[in-house]
Protein backbone atom coordinates (compact mmCIF):
# COMPACT_ATOMS: atom_id res chain seq x y z
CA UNK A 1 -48.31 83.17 1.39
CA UNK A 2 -44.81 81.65 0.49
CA UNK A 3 -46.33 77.81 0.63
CA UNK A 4 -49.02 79.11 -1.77
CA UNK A 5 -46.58 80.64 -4.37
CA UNK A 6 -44.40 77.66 -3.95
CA UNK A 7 -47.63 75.51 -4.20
CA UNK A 8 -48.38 77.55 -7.58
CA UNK A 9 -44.93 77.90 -8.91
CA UNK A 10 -45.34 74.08 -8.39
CA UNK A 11 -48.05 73.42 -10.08
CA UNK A 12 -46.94 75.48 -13.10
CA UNK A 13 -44.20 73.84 -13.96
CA UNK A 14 -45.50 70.03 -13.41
CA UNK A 15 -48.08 71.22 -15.92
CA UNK A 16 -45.66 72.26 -18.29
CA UNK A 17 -44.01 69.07 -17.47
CA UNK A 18 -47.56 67.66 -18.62
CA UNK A 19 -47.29 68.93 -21.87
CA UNK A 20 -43.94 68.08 -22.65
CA UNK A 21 -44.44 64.53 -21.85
CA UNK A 22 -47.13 63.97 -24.14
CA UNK A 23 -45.11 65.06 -26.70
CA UNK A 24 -41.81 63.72 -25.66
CA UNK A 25 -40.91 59.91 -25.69
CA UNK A 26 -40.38 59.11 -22.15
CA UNK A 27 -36.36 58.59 -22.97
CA UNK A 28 -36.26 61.93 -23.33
CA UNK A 29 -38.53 63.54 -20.55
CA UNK A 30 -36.18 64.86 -18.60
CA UNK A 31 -37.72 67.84 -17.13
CA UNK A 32 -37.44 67.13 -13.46
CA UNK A 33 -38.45 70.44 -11.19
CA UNK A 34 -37.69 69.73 -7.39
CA UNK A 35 -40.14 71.64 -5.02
CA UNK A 36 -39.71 68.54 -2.67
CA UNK A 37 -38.88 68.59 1.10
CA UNK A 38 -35.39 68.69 2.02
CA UNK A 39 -33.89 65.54 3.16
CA UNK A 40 -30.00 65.27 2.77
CA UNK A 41 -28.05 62.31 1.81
CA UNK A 42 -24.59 62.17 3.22
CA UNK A 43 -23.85 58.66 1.64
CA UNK A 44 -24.85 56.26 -1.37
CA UNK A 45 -28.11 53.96 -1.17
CA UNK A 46 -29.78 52.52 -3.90
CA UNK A 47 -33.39 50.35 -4.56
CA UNK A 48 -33.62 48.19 -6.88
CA UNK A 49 -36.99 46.69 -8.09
CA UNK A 50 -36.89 43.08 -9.55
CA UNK A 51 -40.54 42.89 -11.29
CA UNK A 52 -41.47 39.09 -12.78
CA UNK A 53 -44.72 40.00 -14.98
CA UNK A 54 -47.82 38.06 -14.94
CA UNK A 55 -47.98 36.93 -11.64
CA UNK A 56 -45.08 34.43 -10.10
CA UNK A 57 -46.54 31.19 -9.18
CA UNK A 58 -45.10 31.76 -5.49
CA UNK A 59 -46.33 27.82 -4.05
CA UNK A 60 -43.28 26.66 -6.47
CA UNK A 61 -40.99 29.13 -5.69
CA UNK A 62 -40.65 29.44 -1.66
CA UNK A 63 -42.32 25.79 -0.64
CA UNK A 64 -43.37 23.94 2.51
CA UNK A 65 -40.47 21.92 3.95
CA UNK A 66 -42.41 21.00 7.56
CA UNK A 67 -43.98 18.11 7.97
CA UNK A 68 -47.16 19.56 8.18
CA UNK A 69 -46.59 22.34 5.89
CA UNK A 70 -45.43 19.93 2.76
CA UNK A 71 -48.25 18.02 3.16
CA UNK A 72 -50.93 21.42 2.57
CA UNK A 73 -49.19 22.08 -0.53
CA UNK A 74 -48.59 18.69 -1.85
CA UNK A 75 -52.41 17.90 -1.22
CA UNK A 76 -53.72 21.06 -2.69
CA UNK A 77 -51.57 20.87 -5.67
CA UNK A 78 -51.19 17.34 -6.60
CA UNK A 79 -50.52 17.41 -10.50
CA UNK A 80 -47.52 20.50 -9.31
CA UNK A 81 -46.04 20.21 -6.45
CA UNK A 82 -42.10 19.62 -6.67
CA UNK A 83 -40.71 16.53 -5.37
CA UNK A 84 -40.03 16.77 -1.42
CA UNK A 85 -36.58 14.65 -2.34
CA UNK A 86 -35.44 17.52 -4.72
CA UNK A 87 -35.59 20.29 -1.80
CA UNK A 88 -33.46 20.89 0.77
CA UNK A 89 -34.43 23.19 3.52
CA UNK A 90 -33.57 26.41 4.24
CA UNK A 91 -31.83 27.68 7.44
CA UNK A 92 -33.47 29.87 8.68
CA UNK A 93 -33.22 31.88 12.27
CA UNK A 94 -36.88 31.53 13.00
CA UNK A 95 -40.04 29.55 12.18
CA UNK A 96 -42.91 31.45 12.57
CA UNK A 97 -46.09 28.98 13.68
CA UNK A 98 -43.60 26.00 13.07
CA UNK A 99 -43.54 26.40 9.93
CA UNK A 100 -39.87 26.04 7.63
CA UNK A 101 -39.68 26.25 3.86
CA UNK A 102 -37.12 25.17 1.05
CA UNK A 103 -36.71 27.24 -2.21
CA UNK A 104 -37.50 25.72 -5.50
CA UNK A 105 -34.26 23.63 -6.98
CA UNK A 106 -33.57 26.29 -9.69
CA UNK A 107 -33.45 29.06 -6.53
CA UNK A 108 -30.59 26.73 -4.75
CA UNK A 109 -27.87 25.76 -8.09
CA UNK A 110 -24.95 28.34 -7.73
CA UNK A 111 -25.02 29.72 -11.57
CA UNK A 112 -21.27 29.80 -13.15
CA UNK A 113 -19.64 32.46 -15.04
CA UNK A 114 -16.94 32.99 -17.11
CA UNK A 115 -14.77 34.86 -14.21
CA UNK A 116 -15.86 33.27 -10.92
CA UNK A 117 -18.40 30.83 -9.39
CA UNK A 118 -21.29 32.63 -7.57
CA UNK A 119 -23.83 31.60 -5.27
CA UNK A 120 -27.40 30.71 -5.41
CA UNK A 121 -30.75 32.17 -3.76
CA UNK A 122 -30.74 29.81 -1.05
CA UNK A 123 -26.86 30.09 -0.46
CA UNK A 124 -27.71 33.96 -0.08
CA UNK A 125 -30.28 33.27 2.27
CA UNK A 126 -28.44 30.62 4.23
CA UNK A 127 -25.85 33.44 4.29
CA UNK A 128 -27.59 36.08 5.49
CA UNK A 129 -27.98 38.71 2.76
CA UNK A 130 -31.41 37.11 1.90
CA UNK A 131 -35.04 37.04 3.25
CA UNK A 132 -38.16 35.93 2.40
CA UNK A 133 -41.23 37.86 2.70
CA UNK A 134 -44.20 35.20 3.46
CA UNK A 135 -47.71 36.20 1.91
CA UNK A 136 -47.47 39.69 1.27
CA UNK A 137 -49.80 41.60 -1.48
CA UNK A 138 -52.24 44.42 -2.28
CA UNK A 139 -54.15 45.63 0.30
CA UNK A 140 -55.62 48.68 1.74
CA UNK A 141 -55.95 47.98 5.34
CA UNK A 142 -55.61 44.86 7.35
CA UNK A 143 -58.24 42.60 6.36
CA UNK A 144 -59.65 39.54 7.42
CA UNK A 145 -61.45 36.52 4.84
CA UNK A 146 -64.59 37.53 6.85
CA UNK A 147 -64.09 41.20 5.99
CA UNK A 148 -63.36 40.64 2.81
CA UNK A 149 -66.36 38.00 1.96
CA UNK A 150 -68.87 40.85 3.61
CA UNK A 151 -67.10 43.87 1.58
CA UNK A 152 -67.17 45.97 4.69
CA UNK A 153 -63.63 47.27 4.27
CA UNK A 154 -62.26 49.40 0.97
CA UNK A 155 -60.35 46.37 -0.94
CA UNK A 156 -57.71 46.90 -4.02
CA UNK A 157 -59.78 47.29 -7.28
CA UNK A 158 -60.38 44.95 -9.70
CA UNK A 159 -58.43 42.28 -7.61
CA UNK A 160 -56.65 39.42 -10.22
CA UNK A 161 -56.46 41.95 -12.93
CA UNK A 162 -53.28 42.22 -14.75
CA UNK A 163 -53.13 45.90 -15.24
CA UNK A 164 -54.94 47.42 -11.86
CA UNK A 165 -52.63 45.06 -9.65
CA UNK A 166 -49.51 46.21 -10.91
CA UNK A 167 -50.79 49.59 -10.99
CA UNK A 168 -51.57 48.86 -7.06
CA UNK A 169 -48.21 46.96 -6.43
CA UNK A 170 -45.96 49.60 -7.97
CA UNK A 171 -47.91 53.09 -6.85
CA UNK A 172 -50.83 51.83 -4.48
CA UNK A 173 -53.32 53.22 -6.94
CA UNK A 174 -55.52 51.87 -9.55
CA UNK A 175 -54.67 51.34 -12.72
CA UNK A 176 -53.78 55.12 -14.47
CA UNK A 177 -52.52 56.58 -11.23
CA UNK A 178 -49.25 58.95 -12.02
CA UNK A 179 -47.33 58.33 -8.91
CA UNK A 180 -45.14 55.33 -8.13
CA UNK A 181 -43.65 55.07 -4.27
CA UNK A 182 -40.53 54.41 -5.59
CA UNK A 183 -40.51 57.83 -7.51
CA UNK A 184 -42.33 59.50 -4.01
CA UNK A 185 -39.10 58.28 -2.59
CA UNK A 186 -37.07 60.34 -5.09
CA UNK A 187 -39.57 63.55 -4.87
CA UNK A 188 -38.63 63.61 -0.88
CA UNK A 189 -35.14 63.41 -1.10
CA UNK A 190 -34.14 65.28 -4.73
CA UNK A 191 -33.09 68.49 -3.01
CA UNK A 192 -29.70 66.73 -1.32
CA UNK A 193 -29.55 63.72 -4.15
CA UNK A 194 -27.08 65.93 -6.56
CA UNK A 195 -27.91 65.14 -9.71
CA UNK A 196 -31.52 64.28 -9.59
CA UNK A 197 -31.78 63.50 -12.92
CA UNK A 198 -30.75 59.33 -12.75
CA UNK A 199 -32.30 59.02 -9.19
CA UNK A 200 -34.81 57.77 -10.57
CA UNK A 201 -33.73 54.92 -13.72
CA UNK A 202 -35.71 52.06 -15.66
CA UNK A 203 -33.95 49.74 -17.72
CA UNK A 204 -37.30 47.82 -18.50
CA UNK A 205 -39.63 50.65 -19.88
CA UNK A 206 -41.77 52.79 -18.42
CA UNK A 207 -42.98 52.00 -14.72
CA UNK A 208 -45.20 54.29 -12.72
CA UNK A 209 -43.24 52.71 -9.86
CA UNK A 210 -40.57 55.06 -10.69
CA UNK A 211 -42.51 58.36 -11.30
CA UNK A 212 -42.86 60.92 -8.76
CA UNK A 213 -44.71 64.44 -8.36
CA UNK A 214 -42.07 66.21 -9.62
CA UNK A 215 -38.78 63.81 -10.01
CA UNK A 216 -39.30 61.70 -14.05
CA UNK A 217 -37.49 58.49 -14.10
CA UNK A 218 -34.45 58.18 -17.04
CA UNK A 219 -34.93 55.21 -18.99
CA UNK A 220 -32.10 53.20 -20.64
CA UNK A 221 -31.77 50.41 -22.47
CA UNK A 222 -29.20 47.13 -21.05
CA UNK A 223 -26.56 48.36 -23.61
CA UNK A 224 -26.94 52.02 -21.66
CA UNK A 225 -28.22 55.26 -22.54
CA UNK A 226 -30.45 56.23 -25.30
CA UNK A 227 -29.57 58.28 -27.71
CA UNK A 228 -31.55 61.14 -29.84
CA UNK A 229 -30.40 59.70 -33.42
CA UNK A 230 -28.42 62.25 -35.89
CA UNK A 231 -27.66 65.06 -33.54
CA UNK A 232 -24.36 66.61 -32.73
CA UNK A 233 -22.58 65.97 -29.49
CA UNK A 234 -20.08 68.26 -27.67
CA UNK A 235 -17.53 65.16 -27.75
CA UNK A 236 -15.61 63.53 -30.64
CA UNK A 237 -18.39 61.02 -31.61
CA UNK A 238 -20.53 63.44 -33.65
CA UNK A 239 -22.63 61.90 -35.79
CA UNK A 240 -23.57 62.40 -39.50
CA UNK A 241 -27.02 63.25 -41.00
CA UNK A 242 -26.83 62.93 -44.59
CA UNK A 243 -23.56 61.99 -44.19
CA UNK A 244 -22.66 65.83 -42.68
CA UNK A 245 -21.65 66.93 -39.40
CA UNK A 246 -22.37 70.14 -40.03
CA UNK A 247 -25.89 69.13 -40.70
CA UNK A 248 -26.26 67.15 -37.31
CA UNK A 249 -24.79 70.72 -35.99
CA UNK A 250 -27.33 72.17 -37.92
CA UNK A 251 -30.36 70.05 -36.66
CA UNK A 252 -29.25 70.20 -32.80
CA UNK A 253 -29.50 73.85 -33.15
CA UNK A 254 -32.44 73.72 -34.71
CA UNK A 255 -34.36 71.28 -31.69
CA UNK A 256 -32.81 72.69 -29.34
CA UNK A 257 -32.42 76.42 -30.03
CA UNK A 258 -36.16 78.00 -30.14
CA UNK A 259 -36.96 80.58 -27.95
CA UNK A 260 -40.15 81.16 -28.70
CA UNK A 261 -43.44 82.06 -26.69
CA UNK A 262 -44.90 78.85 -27.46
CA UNK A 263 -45.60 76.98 -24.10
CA UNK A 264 -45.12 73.73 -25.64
CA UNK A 265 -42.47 74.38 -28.08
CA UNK A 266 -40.74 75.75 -25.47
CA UNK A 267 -41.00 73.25 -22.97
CA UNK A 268 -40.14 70.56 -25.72
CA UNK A 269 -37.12 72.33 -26.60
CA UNK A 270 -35.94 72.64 -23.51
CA UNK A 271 -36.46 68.55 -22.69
CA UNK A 272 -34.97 67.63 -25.87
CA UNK A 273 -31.97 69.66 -24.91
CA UNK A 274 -31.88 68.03 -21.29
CA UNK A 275 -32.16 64.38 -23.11
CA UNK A 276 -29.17 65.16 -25.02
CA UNK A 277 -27.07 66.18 -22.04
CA UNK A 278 -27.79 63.75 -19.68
CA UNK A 279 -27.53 61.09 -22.60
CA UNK A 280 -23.57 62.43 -23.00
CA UNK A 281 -23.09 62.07 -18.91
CA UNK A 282 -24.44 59.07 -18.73
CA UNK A 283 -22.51 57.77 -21.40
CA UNK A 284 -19.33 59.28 -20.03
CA UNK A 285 -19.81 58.42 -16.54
CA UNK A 286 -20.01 54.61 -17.53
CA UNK A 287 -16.98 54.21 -19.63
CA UNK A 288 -15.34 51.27 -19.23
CA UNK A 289 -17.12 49.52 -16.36
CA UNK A 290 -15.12 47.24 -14.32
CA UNK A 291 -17.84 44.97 -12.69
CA UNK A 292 -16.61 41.09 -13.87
CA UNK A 293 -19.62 38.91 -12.07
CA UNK A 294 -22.19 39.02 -14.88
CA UNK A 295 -22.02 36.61 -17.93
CA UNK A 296 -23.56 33.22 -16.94
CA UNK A 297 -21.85 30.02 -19.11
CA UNK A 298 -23.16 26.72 -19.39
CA UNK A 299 -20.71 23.02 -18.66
CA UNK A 300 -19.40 23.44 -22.32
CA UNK A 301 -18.26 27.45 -21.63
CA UNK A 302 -21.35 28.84 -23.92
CA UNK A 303 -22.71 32.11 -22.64
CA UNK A 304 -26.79 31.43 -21.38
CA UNK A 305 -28.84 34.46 -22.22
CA UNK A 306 -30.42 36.31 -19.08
CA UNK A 307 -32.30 39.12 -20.16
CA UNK A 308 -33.07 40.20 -16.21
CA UNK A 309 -29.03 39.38 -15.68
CA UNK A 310 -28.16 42.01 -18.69
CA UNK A 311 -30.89 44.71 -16.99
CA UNK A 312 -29.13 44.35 -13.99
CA UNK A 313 -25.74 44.48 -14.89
CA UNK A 314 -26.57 47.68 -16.37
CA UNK A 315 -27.86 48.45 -13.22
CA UNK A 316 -24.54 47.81 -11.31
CA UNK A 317 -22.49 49.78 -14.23
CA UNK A 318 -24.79 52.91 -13.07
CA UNK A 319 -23.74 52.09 -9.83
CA UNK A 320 -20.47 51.80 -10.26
CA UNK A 321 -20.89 55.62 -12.39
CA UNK A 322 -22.51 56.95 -9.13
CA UNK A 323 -19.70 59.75 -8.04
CA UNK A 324 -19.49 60.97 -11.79
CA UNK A 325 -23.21 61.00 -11.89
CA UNK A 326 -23.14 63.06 -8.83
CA UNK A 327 -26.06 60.93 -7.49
CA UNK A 328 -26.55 59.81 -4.02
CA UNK A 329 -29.79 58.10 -3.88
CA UNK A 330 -31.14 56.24 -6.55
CA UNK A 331 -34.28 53.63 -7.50
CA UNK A 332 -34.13 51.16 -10.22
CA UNK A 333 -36.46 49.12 -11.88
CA UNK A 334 -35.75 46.12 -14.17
CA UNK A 335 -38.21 43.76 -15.12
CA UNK A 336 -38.52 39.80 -16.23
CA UNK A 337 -41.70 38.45 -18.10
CA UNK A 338 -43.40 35.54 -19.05
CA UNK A 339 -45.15 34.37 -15.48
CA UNK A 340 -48.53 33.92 -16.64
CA UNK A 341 -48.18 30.29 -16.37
CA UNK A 342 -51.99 29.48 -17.08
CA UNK A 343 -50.29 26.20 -18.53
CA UNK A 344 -46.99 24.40 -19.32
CA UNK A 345 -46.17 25.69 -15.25
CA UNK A 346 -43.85 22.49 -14.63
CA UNK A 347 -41.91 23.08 -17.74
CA UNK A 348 -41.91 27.03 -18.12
CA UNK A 349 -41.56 28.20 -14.24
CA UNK A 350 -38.47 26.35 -13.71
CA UNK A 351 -36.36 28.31 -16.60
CA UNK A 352 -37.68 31.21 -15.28
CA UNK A 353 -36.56 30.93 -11.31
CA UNK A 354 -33.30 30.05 -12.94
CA UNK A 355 -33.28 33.46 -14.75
CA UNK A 356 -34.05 35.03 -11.92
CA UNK A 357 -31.77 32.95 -9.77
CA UNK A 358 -28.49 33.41 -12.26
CA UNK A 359 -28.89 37.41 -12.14
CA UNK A 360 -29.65 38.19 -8.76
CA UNK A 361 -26.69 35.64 -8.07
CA UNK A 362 -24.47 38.08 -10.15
CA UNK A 363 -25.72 40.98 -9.52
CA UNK A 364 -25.38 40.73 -5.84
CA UNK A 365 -21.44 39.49 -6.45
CA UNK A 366 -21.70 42.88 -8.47
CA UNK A 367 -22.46 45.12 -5.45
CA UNK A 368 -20.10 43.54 -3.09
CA UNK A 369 -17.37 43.92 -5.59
CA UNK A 370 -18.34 47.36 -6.15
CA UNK A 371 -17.48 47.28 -2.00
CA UNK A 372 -21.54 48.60 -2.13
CA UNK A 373 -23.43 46.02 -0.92
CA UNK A 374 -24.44 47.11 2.33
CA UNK A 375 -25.76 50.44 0.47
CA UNK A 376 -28.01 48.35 -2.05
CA UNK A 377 -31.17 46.84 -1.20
CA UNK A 378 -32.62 44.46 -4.20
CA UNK A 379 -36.74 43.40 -3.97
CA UNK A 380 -38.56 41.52 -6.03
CA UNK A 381 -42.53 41.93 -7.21
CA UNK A 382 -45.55 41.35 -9.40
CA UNK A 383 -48.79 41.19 -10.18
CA UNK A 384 -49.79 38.97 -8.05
CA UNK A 385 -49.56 35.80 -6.93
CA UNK A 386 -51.15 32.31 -8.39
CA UNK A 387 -53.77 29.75 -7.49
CA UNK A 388 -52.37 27.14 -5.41
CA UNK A 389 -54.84 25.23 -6.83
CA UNK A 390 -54.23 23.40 -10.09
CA UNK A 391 -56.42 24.62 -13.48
CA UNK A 392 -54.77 21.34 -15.30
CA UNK A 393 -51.70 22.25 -16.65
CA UNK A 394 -50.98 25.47 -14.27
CA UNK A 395 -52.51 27.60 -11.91
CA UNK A 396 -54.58 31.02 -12.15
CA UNK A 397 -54.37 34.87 -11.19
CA UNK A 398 -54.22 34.45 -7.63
CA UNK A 399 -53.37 37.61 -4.81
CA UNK A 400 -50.95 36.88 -2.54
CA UNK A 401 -46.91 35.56 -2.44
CA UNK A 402 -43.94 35.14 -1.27
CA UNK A 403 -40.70 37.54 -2.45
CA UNK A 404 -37.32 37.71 -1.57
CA UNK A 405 -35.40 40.92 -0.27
CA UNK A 406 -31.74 41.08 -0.67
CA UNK A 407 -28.30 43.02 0.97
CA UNK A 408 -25.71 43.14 3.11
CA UNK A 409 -28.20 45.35 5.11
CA UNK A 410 -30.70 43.16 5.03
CA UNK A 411 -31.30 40.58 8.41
CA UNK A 412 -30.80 37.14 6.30
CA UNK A 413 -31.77 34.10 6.96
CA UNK A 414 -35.16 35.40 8.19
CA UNK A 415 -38.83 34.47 7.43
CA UNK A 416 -41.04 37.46 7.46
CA UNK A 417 -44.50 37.19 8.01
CA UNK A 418 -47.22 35.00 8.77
CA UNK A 419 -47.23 31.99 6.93
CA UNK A 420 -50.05 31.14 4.77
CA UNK A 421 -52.41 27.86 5.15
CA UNK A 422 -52.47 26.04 2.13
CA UNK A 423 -55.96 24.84 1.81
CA UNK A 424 -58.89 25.02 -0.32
CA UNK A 425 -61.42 26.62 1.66
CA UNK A 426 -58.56 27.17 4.07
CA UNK A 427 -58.65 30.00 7.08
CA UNK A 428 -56.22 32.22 4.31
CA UNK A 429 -57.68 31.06 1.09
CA UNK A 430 -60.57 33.39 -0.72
CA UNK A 431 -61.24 30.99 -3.26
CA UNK A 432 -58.83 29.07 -5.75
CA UNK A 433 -56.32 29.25 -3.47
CA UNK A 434 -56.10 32.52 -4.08
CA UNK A 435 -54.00 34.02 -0.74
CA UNK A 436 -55.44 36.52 1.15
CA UNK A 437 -52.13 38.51 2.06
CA UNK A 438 -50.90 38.76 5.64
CA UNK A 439 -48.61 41.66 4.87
CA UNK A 440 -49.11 44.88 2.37
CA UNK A 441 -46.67 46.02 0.03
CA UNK A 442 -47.37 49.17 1.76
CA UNK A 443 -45.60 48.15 4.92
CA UNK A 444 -43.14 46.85 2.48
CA UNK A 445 -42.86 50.20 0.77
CA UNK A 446 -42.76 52.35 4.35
CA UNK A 447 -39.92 49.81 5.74
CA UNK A 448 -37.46 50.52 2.59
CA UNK A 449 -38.59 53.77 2.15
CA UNK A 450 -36.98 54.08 5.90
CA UNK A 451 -34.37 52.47 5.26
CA UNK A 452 -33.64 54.75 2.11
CA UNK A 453 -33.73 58.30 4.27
CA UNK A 454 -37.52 58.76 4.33
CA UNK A 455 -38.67 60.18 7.53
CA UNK A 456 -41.32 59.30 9.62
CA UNK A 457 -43.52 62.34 9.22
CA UNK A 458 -43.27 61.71 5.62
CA UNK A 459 -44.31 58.03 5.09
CA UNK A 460 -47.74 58.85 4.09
CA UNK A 461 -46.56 60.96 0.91
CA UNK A 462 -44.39 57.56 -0.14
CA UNK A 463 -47.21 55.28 0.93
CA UNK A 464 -50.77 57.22 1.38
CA UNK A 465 -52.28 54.36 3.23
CA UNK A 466 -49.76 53.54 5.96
CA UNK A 467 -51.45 55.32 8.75
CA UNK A 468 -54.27 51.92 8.11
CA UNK A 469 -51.55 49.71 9.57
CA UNK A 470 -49.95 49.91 13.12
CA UNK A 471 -47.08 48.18 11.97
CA UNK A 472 -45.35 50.34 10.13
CA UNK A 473 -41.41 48.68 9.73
CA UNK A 474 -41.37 45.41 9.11
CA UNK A 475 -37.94 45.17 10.55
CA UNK A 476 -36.32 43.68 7.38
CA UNK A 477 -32.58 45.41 7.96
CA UNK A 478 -30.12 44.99 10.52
């Protein structure tokens, strides 16, 4: 009888929740109830999602050095393969089926700031806080070309769809699902996280990667927290409406004040009041940060706009805030666009990778001057990945990729996976050149959701499909 009031109380105030948020901008929906299991967090770990929209072209990004291997990709890509004289291999501690691989040039030039030089991808990698993850992408269960040609096991829906596969990468559910594993990470271990409010924090907009059941991700902006405009605060920077304090008084009262019977009124007072609290801790907690890695200059000392570097350095502030946000566990999500390379690839991709090269350069010198970068495990995503066959001018909405993961905890210098044969036609290639993945982001999920505090036993509430797979950890940490 005490699950089933819990499981009502439960459901009463997620629906509640419900109501609120479709009346609340998502910047200010805020109220979080924790029925979730208990699992305690004696130290500081944090996630943090790297998403490049529209579906990174993954053949130029982690490429064939081998022999054998450069001469797949060069073949099946004629009019986009890089240069083999521009790459330079990486070292890696194995070579699965032979095989080695170089990243692209952009991945390998160690950006500069204004404080300190940093180092590349491929310096990370060569390193050790850096691996690759070889062919991984949406799936269900393990499946086979010949599977999926006859349909005779469940497959992602609408496969090379924008929307439903970053629905699937993000939550494992089609497009309009509510749940995000990153969020079902939160939900499992809110009741020893503290301050559950910022374990869960998008500086890129709304992701369901980031909602849970019951824990609501806090979005900010790469300046910091968002404000409710024209309302008082308990602190000396009270702002005017109609050029009165007493007015802004006046109107926080007034939004935040009603004590009505009105289920929704309520409930919207209540989150409004929420927003404007954790807006003031958030805000107080950063202060002035101290992090110095971020700010990427060109030869001639001008400052290179990053907007992934200036999402993540917000990132590391929050970080760096984590004992006065009382948080011990905590998933981010940040965000770069522009991948949909269906042309201009040779002269678009290449400013992107060095985007995404610069900032996870600094960002990483971020966490290991924070002295936290054993505790922080940075992955990146999308859509999908790309044709490795050429359209013309660029490639097409393909399925699977390559990614990186990143950390001090991470086993570097590693090559996950199986790699991919790059041929049309090819034992791994459903058409296009179109990848079937080797690896799910579901196995992905369950190994960092491990590595975050997840227990075994509760793997299939972060990742519903898990049980499909007998290997569960992909061993990515030390």
């Amino acid at each position: 009888m005490k699950n089933s009031a819990t499981r009502r109380e439960f459901m009463r105030r997620t629906a509640g929740l419900s109501l609120a948020g479709a009346a609340a901008p998502w910047t200010l929906n805020l109220a979080a109830v924790s029925q979730a299991a208990a699992q305690t967090a004696d130290d500081y770990k944090a996630l943090v999602c790297i998403f490049l929209s529209g579906g990174n072209d993954f053949a130029n990004t982690v490429i064939p050095f081998d022999t054998a291997g450069y001469g797949e990709y060069a073949a099946i890509r004629p009019t986009l393969a890089t240069p083999q004289t521009s790459l330079i291999g990486l070292n890696s501690i194995n070579a699965p089926d032979g095989r080695r691989y170089a990243l692209a040039p952009q991945l390998t030039t160690s950006p500069s700031t204004s404080a300190l030089t940093l180092k590349s991808l491929a310096d990370l990698f060569n390193g050790g806080q850096l691996g690759v993850l070889l062919n991984i992408g949406t799936l269900v269960r393990p499946t086979t070309k010949a599977q999926y040609r006859a349909k005779s096991v469940a497959l992602p829906p609408k496969l090379f769809s924008h929307n439903d596969q970053t629905s699937f990468w993000q939550s494992s559910r089609p497009e309009g699902g509510t749940v995000g594993w990153g969020g079902s990470m939160a939900d499992l271990i809110a009741s020893g996280n503290g301050n559950s409010t910022f374990s869960c924090m998008s500086v890129s907009g709304n992701a369901v990667f980031l909602a849970g059941s019951s824990t609501v991700q806090y979005q900010v902006s790469s300046s910091g927290a968002v404000a409710v405009n024209n309302i008082a605060r308990s602190n000396s920077l009270n702002p005017r409406l109609y050029n009165s304090t007493a007015a802004a008084r006046a109107l926080k009262e007034m939004v935040t004040g009603y004590g009505g019977a009105n289920l929704l009124e309520k409930e919207y007072t209540r989150v409004v009041a929420r927003s404007i609290v954790a807006e003031e801790s958030l805000r107080q907690a950063l202060g002035e940060q101290l992090v110095t890695a971020f700010g990427s200059v060109d030869s001639q000392g001008n400052a290179i706009a990053n907007p992934l570097a200036n999402q993540l350095k917000m990132v590391a502030r929050t970080i760096e805030a984590r004992s006065g946000l009382g948080a011990k566990r905590q998933v981010f999500f940040v965000s770069l666009g522009g991948f949909d390379l269906h042309d201009d690839l040779l002269q678009r991709h290449p400013l992107l990778l060095q985007q995404v090269n610069d900032a996870m350069s600094q960002f990483y010198a971020a966490t290991v001057e924070l002295g936290v970068e054993n505790q922080v495990t940075t992955f990146t995503a999308s859509d999908f990945g790309r044709t490795a066959i050429s359209n013309g001018d660029g490639s097409d909405h393909g399925w699977g990729s390559h990614h990186f993961v990143m950390g001090g905890a991470v086993k570097g210098r590693t090559l996950f996976g199986t790699p991919p044969v790059l041929a049309n036609n090819g034992p791994d290639d459903v058409g296009q050149g179109r990848l079937l993945p080797s690896t799910s982001v579901d196995q992905l999920a369950a190994t960092l959701a491990t590595w975050f505090g997840v227990s075994g036993a509760d793997l299939p509430r972060v990742v519903p499909s898990i049980n499909n797979y007998s290997q569960k950890d992909l061993g990515l940490f030390l």
